[in-house]
PDB file of N, CA and C in Angstrom:
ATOM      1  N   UNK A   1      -9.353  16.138  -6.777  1.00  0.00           N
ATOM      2  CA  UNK A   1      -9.165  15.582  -8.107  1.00  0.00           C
ATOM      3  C   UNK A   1      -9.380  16.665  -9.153  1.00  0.00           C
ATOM      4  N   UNK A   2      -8.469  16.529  -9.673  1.00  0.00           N
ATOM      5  CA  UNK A   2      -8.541  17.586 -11.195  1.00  0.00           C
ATOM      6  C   UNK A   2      -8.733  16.797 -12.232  1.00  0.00           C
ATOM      7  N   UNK A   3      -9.867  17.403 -13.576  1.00  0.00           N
ATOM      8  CA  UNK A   3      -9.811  16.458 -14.553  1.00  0.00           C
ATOM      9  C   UNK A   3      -8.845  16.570 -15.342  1.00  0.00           C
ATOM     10  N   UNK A   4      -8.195  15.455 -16.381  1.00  0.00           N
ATOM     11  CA  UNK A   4      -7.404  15.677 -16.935  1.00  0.00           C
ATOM     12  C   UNK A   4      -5.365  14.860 -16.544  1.00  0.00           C
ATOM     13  N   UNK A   5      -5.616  15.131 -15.088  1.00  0.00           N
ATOM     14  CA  UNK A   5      -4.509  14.500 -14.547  1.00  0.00           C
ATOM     15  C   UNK A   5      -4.297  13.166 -14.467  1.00  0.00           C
ATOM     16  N   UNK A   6      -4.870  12.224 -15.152  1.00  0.00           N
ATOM     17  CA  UNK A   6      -4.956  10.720 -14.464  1.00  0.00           C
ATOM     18  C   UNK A   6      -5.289  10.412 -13.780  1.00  0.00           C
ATOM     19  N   UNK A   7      -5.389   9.347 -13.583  1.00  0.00           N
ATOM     20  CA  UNK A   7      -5.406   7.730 -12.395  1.00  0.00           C
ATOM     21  C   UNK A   7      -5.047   8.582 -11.027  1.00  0.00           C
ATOM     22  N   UNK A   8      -6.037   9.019 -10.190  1.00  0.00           N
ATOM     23  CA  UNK A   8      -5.249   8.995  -8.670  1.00  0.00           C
ATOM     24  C   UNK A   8      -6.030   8.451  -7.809  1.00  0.00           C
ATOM     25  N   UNK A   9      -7.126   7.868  -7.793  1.00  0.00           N
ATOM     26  CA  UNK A   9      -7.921   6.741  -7.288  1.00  0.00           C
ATOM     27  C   UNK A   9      -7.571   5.141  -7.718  1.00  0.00           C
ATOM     28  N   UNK A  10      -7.398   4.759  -6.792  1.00  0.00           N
ATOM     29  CA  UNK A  10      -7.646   3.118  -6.963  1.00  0.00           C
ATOM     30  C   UNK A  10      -6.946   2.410  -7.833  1.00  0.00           C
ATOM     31  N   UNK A  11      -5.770   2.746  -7.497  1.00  0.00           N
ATOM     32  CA  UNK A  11      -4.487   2.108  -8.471  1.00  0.00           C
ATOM     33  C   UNK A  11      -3.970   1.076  -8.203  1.00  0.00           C
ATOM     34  N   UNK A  12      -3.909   0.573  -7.246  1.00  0.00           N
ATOM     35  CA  UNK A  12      -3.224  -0.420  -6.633  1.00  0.00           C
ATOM     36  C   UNK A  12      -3.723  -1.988  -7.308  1.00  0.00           C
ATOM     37  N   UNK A  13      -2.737  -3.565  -7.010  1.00  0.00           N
ATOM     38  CA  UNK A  13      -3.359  -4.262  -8.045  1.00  0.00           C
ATOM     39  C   UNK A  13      -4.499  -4.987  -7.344  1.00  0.00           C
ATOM     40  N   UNK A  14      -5.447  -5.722  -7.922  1.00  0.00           N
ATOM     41  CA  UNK A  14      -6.646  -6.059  -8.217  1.00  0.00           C
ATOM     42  C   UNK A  14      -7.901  -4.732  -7.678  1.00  0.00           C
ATOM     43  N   UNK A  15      -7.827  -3.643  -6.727  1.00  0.00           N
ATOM     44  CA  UNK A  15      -8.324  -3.361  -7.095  1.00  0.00           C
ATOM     45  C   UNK A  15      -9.859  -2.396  -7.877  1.00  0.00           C
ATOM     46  N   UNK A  16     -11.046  -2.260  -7.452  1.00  0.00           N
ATOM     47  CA  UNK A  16     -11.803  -1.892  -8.218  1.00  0.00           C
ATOM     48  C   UNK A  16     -13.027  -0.493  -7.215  1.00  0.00           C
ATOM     49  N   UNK A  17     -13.779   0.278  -8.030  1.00  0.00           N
ATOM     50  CA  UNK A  17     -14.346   1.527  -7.344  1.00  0.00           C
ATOM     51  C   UNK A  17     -15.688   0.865  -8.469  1.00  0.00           C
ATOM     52  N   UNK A  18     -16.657   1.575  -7.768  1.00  0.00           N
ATOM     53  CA  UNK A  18     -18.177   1.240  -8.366  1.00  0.00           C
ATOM     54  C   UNK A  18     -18.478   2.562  -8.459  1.00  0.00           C
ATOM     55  N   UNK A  19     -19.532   2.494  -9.993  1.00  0.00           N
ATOM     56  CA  UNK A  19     -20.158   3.975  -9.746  1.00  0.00           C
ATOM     57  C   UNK A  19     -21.157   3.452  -9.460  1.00  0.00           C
ATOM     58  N   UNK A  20     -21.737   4.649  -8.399  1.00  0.00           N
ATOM     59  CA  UNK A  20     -23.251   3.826  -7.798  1.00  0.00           C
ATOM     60  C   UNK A  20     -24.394   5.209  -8.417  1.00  0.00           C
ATOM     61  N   UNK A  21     -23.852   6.079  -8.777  1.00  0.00           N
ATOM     62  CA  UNK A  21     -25.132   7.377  -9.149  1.00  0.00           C
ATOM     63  C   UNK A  21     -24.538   8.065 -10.364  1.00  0.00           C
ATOM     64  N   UNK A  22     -24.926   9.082 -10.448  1.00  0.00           N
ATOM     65  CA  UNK A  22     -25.157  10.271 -11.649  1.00  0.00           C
ATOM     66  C   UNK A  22     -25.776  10.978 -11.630  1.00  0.00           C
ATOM     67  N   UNK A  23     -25.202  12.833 -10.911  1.00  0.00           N
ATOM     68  CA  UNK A  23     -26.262  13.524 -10.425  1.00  0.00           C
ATOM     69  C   UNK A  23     -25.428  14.997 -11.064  1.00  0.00           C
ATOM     70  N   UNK A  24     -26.238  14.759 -12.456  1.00  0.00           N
ATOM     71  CA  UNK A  24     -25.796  16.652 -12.120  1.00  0.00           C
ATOM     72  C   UNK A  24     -24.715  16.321 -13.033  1.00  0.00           C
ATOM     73  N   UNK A  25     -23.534  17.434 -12.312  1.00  0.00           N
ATOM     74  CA  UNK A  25     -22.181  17.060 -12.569  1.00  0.00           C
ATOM     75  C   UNK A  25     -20.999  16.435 -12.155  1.00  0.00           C
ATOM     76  N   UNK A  26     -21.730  15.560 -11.139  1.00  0.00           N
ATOM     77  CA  UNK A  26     -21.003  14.320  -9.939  1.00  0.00           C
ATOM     78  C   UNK A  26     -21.773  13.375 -10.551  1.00  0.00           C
ATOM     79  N   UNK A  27     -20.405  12.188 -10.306  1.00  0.00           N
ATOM     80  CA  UNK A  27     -20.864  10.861  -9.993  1.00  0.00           C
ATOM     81  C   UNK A  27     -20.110  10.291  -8.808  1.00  0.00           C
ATOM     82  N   UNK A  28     -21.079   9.582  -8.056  1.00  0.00           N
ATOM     83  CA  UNK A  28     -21.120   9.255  -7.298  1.00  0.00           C
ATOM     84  C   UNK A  28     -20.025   7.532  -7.271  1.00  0.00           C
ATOM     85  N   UNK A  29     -18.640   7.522  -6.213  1.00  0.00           N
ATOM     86  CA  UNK A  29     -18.327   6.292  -6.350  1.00  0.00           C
ATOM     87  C   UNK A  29     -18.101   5.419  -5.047  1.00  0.00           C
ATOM     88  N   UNK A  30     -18.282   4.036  -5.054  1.00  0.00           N
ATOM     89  CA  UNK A  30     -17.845   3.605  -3.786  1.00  0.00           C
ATOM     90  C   UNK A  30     -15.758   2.728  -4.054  1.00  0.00           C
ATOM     91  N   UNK A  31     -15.379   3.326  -2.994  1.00  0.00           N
ATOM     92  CA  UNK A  31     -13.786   3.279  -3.393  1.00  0.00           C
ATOM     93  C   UNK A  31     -13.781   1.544  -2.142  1.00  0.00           C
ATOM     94  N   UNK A  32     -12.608   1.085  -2.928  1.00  0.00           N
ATOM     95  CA  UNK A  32     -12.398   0.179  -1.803  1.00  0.00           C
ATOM     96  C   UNK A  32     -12.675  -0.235  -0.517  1.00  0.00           C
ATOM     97  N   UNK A  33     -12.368   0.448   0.076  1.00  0.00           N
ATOM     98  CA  UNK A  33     -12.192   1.021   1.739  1.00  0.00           C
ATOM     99  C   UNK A  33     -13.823   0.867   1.714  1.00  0.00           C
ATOM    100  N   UNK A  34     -14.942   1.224   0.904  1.00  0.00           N
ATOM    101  CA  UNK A  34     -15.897   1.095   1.575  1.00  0.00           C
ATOM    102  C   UNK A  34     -15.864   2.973   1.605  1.00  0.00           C
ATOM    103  N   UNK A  35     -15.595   3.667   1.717  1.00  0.00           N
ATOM    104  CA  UNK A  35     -15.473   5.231   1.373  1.00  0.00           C
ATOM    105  C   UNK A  35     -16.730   5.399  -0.048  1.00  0.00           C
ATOM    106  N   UNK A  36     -17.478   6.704   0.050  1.00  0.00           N
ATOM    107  CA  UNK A  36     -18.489   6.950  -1.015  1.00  0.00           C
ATOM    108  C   UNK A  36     -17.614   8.520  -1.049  1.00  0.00           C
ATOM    109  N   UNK A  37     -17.264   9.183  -2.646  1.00  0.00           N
ATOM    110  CA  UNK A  37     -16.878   9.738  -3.001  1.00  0.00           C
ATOM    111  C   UNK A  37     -17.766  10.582  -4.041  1.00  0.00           C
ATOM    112  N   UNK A  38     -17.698  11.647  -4.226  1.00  0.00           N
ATOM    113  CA  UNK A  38     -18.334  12.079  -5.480  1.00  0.00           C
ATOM    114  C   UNK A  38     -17.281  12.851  -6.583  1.00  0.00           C
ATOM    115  N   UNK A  39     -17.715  12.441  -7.876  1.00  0.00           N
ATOM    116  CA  UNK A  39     -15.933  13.198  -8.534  1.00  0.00           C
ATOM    117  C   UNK A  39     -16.918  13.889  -9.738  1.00  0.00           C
ATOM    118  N   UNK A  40     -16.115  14.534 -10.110  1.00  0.00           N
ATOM    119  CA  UNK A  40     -16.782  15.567 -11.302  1.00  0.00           C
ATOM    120  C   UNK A  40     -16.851  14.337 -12.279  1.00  0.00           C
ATOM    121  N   UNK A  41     -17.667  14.718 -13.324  1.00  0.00           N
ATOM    122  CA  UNK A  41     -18.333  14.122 -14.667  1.00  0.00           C
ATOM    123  C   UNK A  41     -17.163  13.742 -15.663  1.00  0.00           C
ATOM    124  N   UNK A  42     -16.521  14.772 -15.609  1.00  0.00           N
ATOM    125  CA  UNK A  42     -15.655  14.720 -16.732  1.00  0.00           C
ATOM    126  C   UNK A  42     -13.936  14.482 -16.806  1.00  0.00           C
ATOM    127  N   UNK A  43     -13.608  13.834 -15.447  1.00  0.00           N
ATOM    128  CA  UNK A  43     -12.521  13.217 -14.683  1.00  0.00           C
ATOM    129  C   UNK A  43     -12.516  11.356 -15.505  1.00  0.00           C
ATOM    130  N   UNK A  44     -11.312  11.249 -16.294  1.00  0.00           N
ATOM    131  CA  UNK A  44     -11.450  10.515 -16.929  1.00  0.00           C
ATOM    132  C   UNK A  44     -11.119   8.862 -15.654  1.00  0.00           C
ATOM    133  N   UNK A  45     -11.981   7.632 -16.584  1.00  0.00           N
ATOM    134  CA  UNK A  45     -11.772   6.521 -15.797  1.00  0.00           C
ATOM    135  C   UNK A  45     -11.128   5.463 -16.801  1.00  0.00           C
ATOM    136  N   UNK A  46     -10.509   4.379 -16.345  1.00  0.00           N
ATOM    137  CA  UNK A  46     -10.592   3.018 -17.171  1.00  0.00           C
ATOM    138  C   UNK A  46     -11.620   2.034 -16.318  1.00  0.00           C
ATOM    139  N   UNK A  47     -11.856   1.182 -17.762  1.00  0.00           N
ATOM    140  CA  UNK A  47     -13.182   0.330 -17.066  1.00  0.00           C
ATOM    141  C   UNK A  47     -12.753  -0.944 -17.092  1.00  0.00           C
ATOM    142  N   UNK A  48     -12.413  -1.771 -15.927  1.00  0.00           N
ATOM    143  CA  UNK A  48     -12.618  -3.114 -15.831  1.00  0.00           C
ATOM    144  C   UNK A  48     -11.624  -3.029 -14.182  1.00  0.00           C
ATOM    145  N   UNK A  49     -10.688  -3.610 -13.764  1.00  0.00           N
ATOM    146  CA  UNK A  49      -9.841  -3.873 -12.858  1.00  0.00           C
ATOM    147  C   UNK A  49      -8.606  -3.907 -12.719  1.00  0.00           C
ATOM    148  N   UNK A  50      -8.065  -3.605 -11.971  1.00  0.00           N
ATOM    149  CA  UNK A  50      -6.308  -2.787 -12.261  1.00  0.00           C
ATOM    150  C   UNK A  50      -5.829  -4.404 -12.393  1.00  0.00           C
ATOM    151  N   UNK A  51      -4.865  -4.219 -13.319  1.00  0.00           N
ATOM    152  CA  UNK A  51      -4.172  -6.107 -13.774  1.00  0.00           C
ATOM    153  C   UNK A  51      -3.362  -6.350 -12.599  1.00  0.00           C
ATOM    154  N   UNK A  52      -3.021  -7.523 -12.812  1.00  0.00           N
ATOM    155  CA  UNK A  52      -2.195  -8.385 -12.439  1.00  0.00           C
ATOM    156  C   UNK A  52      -2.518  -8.588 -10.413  1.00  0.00           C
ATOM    157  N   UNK A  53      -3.687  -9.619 -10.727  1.00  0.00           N
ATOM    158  CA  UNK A  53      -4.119  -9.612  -9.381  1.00  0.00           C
ATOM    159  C   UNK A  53      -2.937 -11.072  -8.966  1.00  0.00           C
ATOM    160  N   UNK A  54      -2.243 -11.385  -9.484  1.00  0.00           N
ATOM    161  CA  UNK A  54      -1.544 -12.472  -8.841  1.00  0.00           C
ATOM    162  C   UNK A  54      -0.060 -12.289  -8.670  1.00  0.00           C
ATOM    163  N   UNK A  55       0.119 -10.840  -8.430  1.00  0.00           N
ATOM    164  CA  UNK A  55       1.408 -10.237  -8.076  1.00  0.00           C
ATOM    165  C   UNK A  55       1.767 -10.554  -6.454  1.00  0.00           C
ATOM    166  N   UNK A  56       1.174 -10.813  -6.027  1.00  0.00           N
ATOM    167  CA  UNK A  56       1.121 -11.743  -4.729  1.00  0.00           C
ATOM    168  C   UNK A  56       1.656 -12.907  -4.204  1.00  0.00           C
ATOM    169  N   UNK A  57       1.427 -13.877  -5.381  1.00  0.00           N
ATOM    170  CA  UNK A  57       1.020 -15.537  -5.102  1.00  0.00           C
ATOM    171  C   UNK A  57       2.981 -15.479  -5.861  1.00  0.00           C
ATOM    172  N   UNK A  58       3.355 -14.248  -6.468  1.00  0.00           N
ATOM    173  CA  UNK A  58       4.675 -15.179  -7.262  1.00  0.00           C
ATOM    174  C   UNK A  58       5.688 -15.493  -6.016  1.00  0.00           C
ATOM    175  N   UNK A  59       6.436 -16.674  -6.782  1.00  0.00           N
ATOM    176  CA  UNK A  59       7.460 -17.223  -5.902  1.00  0.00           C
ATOM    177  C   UNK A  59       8.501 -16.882  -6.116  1.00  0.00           C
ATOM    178  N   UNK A  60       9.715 -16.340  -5.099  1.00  0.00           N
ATOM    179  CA  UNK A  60      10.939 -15.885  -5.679  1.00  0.00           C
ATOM    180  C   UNK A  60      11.559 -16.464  -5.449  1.00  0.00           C
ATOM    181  N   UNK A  61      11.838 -17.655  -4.597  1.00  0.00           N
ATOM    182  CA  UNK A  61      12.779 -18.863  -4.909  1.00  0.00           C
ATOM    183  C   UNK A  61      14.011 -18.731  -4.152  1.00  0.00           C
ATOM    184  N   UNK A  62      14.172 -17.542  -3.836  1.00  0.00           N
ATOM    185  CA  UNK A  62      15.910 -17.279  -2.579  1.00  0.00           C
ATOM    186  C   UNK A  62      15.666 -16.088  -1.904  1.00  0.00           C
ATOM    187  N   UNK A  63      16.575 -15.885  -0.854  1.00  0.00           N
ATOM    188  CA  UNK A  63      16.386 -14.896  -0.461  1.00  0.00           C
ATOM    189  C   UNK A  63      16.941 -13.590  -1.249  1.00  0.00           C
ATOM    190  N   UNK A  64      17.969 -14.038  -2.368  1.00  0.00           N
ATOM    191  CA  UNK A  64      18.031 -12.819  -2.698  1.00  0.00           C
ATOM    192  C   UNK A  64      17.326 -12.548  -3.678  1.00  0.00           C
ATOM    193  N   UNK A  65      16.590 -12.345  -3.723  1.00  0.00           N
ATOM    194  CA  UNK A  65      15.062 -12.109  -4.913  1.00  0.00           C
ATOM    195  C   UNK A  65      14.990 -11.099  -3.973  1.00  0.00           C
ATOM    196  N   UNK A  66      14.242 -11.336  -2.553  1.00  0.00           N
ATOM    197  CA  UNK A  66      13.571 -10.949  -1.395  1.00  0.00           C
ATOM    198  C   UNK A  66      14.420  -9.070  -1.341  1.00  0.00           C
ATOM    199  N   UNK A  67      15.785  -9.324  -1.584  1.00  0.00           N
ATOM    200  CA  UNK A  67      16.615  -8.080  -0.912  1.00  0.00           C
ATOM    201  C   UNK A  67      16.827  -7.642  -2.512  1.00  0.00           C
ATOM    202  N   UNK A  68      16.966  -7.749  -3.438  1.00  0.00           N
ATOM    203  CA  UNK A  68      16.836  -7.393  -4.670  1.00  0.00           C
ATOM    204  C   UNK A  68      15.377  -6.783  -4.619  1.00  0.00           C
ATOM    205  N   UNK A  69      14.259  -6.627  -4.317  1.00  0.00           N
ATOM    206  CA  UNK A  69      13.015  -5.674  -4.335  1.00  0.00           C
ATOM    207  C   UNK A  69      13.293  -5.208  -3.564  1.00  0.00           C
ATOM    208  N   UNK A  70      14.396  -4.652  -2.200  1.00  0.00           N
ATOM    209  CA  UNK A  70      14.567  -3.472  -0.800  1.00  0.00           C
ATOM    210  C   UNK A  70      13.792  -4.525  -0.184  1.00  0.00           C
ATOM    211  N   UNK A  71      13.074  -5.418   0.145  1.00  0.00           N
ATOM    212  CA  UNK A  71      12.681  -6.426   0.969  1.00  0.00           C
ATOM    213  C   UNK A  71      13.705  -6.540   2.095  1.00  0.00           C
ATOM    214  N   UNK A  72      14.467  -6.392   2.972  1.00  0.00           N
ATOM    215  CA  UNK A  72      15.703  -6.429   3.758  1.00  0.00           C
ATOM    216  C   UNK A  72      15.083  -7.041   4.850  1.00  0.00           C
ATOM    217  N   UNK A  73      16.191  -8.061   5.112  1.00  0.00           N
ATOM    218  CA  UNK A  73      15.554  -9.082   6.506  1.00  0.00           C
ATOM    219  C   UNK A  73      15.439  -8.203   7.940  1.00  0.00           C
ATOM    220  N   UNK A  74      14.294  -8.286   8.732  1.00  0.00           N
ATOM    221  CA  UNK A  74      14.207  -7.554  10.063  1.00  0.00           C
ATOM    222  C   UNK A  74      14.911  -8.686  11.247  1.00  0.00           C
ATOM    223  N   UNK A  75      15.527  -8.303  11.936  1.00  0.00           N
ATOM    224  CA  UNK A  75      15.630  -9.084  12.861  1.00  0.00           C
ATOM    225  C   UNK A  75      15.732  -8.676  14.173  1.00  0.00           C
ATOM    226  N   UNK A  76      14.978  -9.256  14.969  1.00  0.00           N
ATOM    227  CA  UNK A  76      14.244  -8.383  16.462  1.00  0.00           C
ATOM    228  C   UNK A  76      15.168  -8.326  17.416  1.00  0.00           C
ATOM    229  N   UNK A  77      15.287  -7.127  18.080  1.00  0.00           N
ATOM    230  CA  UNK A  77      16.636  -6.815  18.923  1.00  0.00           C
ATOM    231  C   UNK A  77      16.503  -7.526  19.930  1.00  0.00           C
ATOM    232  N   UNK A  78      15.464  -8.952  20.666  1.00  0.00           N
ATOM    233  CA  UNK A  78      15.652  -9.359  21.580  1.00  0.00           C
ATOM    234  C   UNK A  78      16.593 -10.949  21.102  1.00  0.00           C
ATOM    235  N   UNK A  79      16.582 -10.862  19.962  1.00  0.00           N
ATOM    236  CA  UNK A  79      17.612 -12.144  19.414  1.00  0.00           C
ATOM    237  C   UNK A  79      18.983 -11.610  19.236  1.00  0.00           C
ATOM    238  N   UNK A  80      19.608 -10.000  19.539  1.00  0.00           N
ATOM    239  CA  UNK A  80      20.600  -9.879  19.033  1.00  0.00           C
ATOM    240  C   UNK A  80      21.322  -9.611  20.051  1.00  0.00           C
ATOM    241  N   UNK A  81      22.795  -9.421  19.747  1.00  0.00           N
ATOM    242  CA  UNK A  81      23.644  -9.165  20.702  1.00  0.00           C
ATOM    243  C   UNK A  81      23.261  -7.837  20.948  1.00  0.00           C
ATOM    244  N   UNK A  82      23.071  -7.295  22.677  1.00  0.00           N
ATOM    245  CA  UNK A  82      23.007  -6.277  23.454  1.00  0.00           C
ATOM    246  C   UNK A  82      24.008  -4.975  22.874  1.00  0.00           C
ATOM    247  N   UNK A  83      25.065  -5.721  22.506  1.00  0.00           N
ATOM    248  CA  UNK A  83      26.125  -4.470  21.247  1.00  0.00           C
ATOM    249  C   UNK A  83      25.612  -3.910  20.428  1.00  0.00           C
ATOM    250  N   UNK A  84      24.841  -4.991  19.780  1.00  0.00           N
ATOM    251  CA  UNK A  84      23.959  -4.516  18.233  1.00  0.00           C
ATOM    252  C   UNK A  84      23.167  -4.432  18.269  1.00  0.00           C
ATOM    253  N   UNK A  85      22.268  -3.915  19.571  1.00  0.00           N
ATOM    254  CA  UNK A  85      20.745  -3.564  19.794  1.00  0.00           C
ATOM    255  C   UNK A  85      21.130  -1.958  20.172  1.00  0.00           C
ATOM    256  N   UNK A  86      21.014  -0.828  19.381  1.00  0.00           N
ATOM    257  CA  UNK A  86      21.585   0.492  20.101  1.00  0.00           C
ATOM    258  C   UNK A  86      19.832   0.691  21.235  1.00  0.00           C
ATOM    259  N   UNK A  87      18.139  -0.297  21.474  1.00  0.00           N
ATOM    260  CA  UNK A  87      17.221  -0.061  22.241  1.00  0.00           C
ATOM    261  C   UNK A  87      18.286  -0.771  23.371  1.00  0.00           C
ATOM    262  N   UNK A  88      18.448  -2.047  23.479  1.00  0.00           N
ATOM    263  CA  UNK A  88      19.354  -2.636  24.520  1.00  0.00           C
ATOM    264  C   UNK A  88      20.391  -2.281  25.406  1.00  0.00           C
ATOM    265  N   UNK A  89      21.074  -1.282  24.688  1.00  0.00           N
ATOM    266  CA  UNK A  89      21.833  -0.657  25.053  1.00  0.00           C
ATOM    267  C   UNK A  89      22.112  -0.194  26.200  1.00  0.00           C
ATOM    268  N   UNK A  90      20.609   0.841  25.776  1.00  0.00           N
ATOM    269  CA  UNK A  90      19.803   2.037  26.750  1.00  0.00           C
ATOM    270  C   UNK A  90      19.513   1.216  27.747  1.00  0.00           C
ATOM    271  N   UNK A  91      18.677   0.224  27.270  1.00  0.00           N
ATOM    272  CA  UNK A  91      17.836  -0.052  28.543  1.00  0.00           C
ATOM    273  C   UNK A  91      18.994  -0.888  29.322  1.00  0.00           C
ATOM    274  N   UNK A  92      19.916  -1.303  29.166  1.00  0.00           N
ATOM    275  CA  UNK A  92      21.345  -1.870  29.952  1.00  0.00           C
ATOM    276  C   UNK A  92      21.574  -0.758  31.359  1.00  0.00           C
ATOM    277  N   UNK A  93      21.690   0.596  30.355  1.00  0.00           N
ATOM    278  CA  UNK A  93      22.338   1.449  31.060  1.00  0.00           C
ATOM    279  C   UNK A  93      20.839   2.145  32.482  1.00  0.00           C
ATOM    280  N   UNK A  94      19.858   2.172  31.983  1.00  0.00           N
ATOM    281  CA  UNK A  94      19.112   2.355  32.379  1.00  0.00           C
ATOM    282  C   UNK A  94      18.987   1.326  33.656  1.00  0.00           C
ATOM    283  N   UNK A  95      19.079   0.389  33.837  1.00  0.00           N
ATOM    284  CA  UNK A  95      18.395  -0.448  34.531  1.00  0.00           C
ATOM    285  C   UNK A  95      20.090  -0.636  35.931  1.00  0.00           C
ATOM    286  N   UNK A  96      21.153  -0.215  34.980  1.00  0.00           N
ATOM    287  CA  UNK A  96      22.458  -0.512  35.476  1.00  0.00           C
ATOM    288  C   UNK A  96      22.989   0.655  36.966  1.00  0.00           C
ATOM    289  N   UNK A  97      21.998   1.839  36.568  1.00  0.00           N
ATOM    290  CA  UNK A  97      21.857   2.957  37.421  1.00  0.00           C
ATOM    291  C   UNK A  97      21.453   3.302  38.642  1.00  0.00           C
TER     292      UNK A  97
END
């Protein structure tokens, strides 16, 4: 961490890092994860909790909401045709030998 550069801890939404000390020219933080960090003094913070903890819960109502965010449907090569499985394929040829 360099001071001066921004936010590169604990960005994500809801959320939050604790300072647990103050020693010197470290303070001491606990990050999400449960991780204890120490960052220089003068590495700027914001104080309260990254917004919008209910970016989660929204409803998008169709599937194309879903593929409009790159969301793209997976669908598992043991439901597909052996053509359109290029793993199936292999293992066709493999087993065919």
């Amino acid at each position: 961490l360099h001071p001066g550069t921004g936010a590169q801890l604990v960005r994500s939404s809801g959320t939050v890092a604790q300072v647990i000390a103050k020693e010197g020219r470290f303070i001491t933080l606990r990050l999400p994860s449960g991780e204890i960090r120490l960052v220089l003094h003068n590495c700027w913070a914001t104080i309260g909790q990254v917004g919008n903890l209910e970016a989660i819960n929204t409803i998008l109502k169709k599937a194309g909401k879903n593929r409009w965010l790159d969301k793209r449907p997976r669908v598992r090569g043991v439901v597909m045709n052996p053509v359109c499985d290029s793993f199936l394929v292999i293992q066709s040829r493999i087993q065919n030998v």
